[in-house]
C-alpha atoms as a PDB file:
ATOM      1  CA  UNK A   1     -23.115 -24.659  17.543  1.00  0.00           C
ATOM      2  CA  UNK A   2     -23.186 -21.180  16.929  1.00  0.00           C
ATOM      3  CA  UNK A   3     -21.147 -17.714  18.633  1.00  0.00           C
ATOM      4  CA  UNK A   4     -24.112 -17.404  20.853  1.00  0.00           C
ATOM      5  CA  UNK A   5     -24.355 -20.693  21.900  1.00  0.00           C
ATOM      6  CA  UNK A   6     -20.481 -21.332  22.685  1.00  0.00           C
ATOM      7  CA  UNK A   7     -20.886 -17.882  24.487  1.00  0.00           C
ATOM      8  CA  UNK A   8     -23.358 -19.219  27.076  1.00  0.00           C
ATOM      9  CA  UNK A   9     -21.166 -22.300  27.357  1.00  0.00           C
ATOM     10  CA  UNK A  10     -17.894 -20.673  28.174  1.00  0.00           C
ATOM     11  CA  UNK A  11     -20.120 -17.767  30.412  1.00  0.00           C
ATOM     12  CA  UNK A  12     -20.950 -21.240  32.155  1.00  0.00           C
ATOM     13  CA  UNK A  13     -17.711 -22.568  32.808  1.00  0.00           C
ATOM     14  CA  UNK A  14     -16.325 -19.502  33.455  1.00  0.00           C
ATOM     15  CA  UNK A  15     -18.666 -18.896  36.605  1.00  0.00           C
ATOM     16  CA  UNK A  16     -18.231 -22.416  37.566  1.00  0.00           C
ATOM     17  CA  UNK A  17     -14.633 -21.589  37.464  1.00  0.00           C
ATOM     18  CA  UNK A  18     -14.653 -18.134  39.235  1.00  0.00           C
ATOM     19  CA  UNK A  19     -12.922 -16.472  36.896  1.00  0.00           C
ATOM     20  CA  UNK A  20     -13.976 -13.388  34.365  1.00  0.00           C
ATOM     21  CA  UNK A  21     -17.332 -13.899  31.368  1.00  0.00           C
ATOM     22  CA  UNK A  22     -15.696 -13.808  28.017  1.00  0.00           C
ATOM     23  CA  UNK A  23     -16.969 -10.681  26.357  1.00  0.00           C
ATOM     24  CA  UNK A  24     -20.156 -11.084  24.198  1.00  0.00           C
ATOM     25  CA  UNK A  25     -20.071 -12.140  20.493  1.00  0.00           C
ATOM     26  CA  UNK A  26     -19.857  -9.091  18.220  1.00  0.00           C
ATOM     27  CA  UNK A  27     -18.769  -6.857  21.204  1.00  0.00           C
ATOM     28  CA  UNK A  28     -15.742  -6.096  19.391  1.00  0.00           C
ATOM     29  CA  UNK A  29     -16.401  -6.032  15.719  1.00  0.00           C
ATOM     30  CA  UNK A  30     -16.198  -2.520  15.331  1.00  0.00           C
ATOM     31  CA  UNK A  31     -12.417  -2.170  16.581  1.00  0.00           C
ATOM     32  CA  UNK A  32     -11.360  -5.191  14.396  1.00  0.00           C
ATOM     33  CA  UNK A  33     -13.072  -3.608  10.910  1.00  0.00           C
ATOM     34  CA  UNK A  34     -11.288  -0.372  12.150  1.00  0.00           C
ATOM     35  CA  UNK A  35      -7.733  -2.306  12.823  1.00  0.00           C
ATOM     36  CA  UNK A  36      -8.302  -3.905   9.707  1.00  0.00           C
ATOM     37  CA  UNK A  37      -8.781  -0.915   7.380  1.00  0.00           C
ATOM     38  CA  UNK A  38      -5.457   0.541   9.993  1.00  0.00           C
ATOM     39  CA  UNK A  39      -3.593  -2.491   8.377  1.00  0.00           C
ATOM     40  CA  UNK A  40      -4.439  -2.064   5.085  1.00  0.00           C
ATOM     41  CA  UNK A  41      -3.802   1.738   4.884  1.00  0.00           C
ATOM     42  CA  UNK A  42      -0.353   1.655   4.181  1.00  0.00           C
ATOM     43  CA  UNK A  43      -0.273  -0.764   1.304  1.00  0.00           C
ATOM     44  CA  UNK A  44      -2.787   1.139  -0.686  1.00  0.00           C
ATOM     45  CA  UNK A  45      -0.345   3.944  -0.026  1.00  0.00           C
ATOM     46  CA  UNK A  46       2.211   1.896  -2.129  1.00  0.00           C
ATOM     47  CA  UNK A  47      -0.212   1.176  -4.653  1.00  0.00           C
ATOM     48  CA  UNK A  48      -1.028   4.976  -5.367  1.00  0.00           C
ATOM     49  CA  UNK A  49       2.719   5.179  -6.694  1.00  0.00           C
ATOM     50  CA  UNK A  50       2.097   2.363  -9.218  1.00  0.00           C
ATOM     51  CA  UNK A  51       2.428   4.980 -12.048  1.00  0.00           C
ATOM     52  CA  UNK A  52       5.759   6.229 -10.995  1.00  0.00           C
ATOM     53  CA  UNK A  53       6.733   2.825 -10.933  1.00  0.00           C
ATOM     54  CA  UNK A  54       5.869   2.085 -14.295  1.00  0.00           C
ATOM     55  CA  UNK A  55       6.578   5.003 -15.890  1.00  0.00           C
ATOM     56  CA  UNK A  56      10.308   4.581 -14.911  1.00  0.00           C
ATOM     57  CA  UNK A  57       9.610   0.668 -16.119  1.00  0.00           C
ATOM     58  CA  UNK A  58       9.055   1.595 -19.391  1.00  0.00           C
ATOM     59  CA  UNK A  59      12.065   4.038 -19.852  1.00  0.00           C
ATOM     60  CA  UNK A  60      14.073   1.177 -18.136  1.00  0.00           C
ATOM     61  CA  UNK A  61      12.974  -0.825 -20.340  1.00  0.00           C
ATOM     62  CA  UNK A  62      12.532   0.341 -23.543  1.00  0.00           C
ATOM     63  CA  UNK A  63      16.340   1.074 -24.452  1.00  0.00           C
END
């Protein structure tokens, strides 16, 4: 069974039941690759300091 199938299934049940249509498949992909790359933001943020980071490594370490 695919999205579009289980869709039509639930849009079924959900009118049988009276209560609110689930929201198409693929309705919302847009604002979960957005959250996604929202997520991710910060921890390339840490990554940009990686040269600090080893920079200070290698005087820590090299005494």
């Amino acid at each position: 069974m695919n999205a579009m199938h289980q869709y039509m299934l639930d849009s079924y049940r959900a009118s049988q039941h009276g209560t609110k249509a689930p929201p198409q498949p693929g309705l919302h992909d847009w604002q979960a690759a957005r959250e996604l790359t929202t997520h991710a933001a910060p921890r390339r943020a840490r990554h940009s300091r990686g040269r600090v980071r080893s920079a200070l490594a290698r005087l820590l370490h090299s005494g």
